[in-house]
C-alpha atoms as a PDB file:
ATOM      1  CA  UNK A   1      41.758 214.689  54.452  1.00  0.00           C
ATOM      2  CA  UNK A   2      41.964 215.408  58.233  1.00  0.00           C
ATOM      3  CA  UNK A   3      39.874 214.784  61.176  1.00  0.00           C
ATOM      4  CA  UNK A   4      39.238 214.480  64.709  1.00  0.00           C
ATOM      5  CA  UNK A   5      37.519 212.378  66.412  1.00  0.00           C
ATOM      6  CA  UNK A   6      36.388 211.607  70.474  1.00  0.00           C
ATOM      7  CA  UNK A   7      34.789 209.449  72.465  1.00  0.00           C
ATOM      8  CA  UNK A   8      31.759 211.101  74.229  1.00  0.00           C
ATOM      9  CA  UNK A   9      31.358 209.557  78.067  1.00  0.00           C
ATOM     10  CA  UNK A  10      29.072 207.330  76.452  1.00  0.00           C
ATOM     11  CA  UNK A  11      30.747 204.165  74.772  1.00  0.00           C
ATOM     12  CA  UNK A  12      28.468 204.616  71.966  1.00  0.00           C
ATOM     13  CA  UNK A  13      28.853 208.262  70.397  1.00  0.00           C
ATOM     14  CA  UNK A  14      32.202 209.718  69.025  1.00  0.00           C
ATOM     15  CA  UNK A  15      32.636 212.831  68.331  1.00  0.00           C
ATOM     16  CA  UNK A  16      34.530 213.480  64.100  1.00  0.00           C
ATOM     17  CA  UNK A  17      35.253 216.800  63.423  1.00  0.00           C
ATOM     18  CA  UNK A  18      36.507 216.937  59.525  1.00  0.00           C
ATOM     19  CA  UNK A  19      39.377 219.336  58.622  1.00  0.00           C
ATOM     20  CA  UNK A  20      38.460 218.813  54.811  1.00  0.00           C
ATOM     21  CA  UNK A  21      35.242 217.714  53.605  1.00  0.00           C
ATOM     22  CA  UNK A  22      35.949 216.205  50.366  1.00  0.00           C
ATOM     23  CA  UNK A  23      36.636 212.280  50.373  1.00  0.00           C
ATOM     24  CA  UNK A  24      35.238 209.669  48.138  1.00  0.00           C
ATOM     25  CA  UNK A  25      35.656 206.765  50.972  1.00  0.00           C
ATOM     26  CA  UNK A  26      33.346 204.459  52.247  1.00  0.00           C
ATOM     27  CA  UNK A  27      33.392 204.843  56.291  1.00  0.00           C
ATOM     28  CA  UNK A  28      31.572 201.915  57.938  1.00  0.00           C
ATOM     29  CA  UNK A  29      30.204 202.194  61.710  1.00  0.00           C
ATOM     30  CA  UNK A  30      29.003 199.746  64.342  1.00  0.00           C
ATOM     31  CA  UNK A  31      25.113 199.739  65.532  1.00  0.00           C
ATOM     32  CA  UNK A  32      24.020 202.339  67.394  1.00  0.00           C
ATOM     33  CA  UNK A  33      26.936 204.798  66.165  1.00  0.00           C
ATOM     34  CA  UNK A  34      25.876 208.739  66.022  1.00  0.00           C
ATOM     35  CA  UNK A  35      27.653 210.755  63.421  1.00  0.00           C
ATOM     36  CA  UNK A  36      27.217 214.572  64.286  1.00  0.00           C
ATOM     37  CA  UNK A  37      29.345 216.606  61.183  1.00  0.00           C
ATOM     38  CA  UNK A  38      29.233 220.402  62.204  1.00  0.00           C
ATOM     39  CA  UNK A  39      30.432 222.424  59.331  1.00  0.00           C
ATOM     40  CA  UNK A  40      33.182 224.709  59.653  1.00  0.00           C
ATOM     41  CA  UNK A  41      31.651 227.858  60.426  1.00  0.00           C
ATOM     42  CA  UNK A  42      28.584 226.660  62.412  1.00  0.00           C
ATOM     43  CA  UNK A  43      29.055 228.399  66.087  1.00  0.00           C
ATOM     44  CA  UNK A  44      29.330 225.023  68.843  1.00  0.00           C
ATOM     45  CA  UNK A  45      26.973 226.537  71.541  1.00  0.00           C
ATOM     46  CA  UNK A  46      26.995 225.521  75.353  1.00  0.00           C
ATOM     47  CA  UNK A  47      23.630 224.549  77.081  1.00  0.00           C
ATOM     48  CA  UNK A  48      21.630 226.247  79.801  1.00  0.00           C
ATOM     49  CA  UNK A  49      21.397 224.186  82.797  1.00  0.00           C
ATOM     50  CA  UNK A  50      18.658 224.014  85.249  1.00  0.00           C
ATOM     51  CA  UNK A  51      17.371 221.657  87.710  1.00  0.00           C
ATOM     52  CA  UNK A  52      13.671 222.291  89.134  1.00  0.00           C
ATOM     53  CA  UNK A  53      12.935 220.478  92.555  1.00  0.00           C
ATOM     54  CA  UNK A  54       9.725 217.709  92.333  1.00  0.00           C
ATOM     55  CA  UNK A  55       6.002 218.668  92.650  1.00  0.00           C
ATOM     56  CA  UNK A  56       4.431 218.620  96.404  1.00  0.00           C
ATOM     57  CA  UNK A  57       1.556 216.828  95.068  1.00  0.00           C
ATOM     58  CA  UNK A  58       3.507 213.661  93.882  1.00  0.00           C
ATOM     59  CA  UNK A  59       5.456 213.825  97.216  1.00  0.00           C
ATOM     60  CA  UNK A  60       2.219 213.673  99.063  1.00  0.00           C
ATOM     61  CA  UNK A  61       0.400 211.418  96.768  1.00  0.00           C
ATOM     62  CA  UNK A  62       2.767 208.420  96.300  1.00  0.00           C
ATOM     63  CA  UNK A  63       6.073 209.224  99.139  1.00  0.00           C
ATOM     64  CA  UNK A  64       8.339 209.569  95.807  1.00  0.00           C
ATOM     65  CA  UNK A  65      10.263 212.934  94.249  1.00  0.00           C
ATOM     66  CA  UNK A  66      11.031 213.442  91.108  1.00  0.00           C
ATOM     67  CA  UNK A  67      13.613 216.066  90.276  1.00  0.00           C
ATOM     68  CA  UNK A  68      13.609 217.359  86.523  1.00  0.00           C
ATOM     69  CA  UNK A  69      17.208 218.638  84.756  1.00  0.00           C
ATOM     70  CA  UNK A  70      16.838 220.654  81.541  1.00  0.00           C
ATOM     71  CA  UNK A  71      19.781 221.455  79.804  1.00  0.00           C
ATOM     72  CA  UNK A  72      18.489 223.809  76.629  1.00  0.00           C
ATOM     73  CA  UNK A  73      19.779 226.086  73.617  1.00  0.00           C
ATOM     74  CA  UNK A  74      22.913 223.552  73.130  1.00  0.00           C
ATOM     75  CA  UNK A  75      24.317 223.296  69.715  1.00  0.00           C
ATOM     76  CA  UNK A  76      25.054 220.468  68.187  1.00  0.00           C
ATOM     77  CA  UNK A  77      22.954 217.289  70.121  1.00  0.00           C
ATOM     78  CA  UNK A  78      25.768 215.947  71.323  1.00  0.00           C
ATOM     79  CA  UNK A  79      25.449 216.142  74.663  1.00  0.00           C
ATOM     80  CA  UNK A  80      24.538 213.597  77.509  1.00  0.00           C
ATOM     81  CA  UNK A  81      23.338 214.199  81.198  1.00  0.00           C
ATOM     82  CA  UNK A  82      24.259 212.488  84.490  1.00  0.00           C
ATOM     83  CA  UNK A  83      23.139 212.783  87.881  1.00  0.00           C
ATOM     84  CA  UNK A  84      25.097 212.632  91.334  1.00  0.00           C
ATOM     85  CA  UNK A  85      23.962 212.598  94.811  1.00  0.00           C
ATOM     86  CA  UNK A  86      25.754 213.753  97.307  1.00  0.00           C
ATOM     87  CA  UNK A  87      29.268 213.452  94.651  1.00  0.00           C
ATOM     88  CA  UNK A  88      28.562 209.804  93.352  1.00  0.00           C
ATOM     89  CA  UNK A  89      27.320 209.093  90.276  1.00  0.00           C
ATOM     90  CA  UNK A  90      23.851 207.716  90.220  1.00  0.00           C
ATOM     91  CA  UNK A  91      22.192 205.664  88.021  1.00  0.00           C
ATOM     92  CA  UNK A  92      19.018 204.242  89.656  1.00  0.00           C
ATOM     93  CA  UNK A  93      15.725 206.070  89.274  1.00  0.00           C
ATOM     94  CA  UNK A  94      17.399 208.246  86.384  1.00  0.00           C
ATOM     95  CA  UNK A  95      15.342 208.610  82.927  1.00  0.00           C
ATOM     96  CA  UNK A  96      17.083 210.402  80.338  1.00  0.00           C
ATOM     97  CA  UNK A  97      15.271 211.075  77.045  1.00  0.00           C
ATOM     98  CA  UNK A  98      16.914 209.082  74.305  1.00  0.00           C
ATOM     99  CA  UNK A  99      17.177 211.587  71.548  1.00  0.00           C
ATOM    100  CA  UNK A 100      17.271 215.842  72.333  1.00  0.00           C
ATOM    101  CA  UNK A 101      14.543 217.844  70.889  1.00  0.00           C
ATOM    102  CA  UNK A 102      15.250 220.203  68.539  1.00  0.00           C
ATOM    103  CA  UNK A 103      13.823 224.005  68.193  1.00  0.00           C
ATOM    104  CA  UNK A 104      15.448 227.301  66.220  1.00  0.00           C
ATOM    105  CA  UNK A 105      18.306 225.484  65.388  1.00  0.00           C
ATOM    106  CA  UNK A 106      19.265 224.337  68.632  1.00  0.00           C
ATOM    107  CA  UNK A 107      18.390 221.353  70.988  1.00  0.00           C
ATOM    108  CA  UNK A 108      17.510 220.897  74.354  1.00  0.00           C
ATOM    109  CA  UNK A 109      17.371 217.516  76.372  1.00  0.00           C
ATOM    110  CA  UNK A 110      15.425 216.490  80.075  1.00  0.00           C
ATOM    111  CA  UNK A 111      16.851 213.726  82.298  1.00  0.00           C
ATOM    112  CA  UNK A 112      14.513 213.216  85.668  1.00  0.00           C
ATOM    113  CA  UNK A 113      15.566 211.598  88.993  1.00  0.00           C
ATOM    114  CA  UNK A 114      12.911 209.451  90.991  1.00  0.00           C
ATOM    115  CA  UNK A 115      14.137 208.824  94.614  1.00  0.00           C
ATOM    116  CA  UNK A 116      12.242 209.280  98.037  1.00  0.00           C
ATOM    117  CA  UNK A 117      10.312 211.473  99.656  1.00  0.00           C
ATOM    118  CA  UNK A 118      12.702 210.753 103.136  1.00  0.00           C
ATOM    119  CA  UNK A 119      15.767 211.570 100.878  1.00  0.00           C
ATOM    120  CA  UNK A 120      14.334 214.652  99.180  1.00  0.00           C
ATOM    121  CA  UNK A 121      13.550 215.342 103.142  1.00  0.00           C
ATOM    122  CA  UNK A 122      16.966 215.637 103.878  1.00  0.00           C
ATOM    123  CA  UNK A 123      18.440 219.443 103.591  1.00  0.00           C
ATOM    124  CA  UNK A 124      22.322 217.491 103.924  1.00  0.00           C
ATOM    125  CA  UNK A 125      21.463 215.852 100.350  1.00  0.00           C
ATOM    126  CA  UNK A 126      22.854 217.588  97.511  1.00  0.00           C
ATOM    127  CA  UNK A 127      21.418 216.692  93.994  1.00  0.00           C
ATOM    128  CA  UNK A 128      23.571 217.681  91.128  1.00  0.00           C
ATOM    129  CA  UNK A 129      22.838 217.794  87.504  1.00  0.00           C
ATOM    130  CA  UNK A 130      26.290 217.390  85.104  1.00  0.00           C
ATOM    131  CA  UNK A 131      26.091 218.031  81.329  1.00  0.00           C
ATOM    132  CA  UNK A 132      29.083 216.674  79.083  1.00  0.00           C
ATOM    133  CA  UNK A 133      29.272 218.503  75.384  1.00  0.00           C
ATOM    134  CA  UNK A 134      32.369 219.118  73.198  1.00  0.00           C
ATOM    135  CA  UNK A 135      33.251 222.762  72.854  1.00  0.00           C
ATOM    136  CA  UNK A 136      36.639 222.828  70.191  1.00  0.00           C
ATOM    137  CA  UNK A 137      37.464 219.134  70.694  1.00  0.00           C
ATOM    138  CA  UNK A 138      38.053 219.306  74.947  1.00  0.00           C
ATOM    139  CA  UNK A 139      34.924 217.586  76.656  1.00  0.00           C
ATOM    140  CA  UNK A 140      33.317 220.037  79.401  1.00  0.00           C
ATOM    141  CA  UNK A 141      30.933 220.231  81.957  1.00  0.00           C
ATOM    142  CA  UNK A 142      28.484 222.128  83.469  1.00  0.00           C
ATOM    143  CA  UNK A 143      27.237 221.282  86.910  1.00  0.00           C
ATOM    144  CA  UNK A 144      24.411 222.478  88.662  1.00  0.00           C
ATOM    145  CA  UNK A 145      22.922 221.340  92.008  1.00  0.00           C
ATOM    146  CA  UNK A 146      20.083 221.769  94.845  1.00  0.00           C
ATOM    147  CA  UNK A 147      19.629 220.417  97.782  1.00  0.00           C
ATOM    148  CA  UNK A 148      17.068 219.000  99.898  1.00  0.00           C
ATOM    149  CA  UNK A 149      14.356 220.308 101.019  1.00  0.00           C
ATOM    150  CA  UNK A 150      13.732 220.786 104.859  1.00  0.00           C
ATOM    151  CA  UNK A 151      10.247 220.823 104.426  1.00  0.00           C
ATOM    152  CA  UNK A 152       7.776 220.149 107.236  1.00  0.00           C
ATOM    153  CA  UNK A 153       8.587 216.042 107.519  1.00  0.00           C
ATOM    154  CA  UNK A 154       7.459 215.386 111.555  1.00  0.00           C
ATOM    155  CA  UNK A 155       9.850 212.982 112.665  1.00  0.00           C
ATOM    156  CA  UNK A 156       8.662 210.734 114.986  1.00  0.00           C
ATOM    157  CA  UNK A 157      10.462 212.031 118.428  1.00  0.00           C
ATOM    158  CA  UNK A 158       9.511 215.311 117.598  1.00  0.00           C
ATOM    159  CA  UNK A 159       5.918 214.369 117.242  1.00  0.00           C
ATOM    160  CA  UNK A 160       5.975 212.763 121.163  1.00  0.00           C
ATOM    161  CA  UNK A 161       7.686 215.940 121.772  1.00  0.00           C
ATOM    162  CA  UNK A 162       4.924 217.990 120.686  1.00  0.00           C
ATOM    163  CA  UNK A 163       1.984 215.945 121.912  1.00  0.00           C
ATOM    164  CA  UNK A 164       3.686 215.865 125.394  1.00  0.00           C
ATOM    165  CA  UNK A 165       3.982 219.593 125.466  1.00  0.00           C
ATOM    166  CA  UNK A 166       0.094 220.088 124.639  1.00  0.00           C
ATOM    167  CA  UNK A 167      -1.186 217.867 126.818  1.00  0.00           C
ATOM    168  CA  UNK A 168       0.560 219.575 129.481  1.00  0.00           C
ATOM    169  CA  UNK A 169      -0.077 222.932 128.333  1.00  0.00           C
ATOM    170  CA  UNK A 170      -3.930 221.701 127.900  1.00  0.00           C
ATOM    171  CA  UNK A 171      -3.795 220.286 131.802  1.00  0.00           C
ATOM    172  CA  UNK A 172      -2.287 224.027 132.930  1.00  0.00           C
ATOM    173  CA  UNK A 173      -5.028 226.103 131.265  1.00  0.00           C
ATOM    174  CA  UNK A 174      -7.869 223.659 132.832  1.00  0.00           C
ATOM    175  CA  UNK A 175      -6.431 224.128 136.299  1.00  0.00           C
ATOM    176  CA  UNK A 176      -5.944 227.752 136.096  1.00  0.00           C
ATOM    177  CA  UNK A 177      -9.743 227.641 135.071  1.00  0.00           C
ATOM    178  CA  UNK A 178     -10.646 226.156 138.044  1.00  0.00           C
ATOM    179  CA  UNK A 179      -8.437 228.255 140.101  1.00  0.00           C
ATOM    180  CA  UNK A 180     -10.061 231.408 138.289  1.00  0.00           C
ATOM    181  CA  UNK A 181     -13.466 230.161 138.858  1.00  0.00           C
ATOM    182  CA  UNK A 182     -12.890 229.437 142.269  1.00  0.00           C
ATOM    183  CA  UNK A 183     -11.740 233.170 143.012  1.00  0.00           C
ATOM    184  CA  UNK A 184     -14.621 234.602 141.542  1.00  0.00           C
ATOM    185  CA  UNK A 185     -16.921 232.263 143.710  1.00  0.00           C
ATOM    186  CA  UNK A 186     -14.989 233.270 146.600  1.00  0.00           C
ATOM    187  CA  UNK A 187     -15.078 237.094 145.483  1.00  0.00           C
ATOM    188  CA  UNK A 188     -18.516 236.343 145.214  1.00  0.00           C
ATOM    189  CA  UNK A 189     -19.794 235.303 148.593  1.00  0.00           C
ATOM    190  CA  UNK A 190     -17.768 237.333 150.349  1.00  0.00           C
ATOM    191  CA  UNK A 191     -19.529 240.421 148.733  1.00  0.00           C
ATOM    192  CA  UNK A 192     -22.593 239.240 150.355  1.00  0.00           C
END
């Protein structure tokens, strides 16, 4: 009897893949151990990827973002999701669904990111969605990524900026009032 097996990037799946199915042996595992056995002519199937940008209520309602990563149609479940900003790895704020969901014979999985509303703010930041699954014993990866959203954030300068620029162009408009209405009172008399 023949077999493969590999570690997953978590330290707590391995991947078997048995050349011949027939064995009489006990095989013991540690806690927490996931067994996937994919028979021989089952088709391994790569996930869709996609990453959808938070809501602009939650942004306005509590200052936070949430960014969602779906990774769908994936045959077999093993498969695990990790976020990086900006090209490092991040694990804070990141809540990854603990088993996939399965549908049609194939699985799907969701892993969100909660950061801030000032970093989602930031069109420089680049938020990128990796998903690890074994396709004929190699590990790969497919990466997708967004980044952040301009949006309409007023910085603080530019606000001054702004309010220094109406007041002045408020100021203009009264005195050319005045001017005006002091041309027509003088057009005015003099017709008399």
């Amino acid at each position: 009897s023949r077999g493969l097996a590999q570690r997953t990037n978590s330290s707590r799946e391995v991947l078997l893949q048995l050349q011949n199915s027939v064995n009489n042996e006990k095989l013991f595992f540690g806690t927490g151990t996931k067994l996937t056995v994919i028979e021989k002519n089952d088709v391994i199937k790569p996930p869709a990827v996609a990453i959808f940008s938070p809501s602009k209520q939650e942004i306005q309602e509590k200052s936070k973002a949430t960014l969602v990563c779906l990774a769908s149609g994936f045959y077999p479940d093993t498969l695990n999701l990790v976020w990086k900003v900006n090209g490092a790895e991040r694990t804070e704020g990141v809540g990854t669904d603990e088993t996939s969901t399965s549908y049609e014979n194939t699985y799907s999985l969701t892993s969100r990111l909660r950061i801030s509303s000032q970093e989602w703010f930031n069109p420089l930041n680049r938020f990128e969605c990796v998903a690890n699954f074994f396709k004929n014993g190699t590990q790969e990866s497919i990466h997708k990524f967004i980044y952040g959203d301009a949006g309409c954030i007023i910085f603080k300068e530019n606000y001054q900026r702004s309010a220094t620029a109406g007041k002045f162009l408020y100021i203009m408009l009264i005195l050319k009032s005045i001017l005006y209405g002091i041309f027509v009172m003088g057009m005015m008399l003099r017709s008399k």
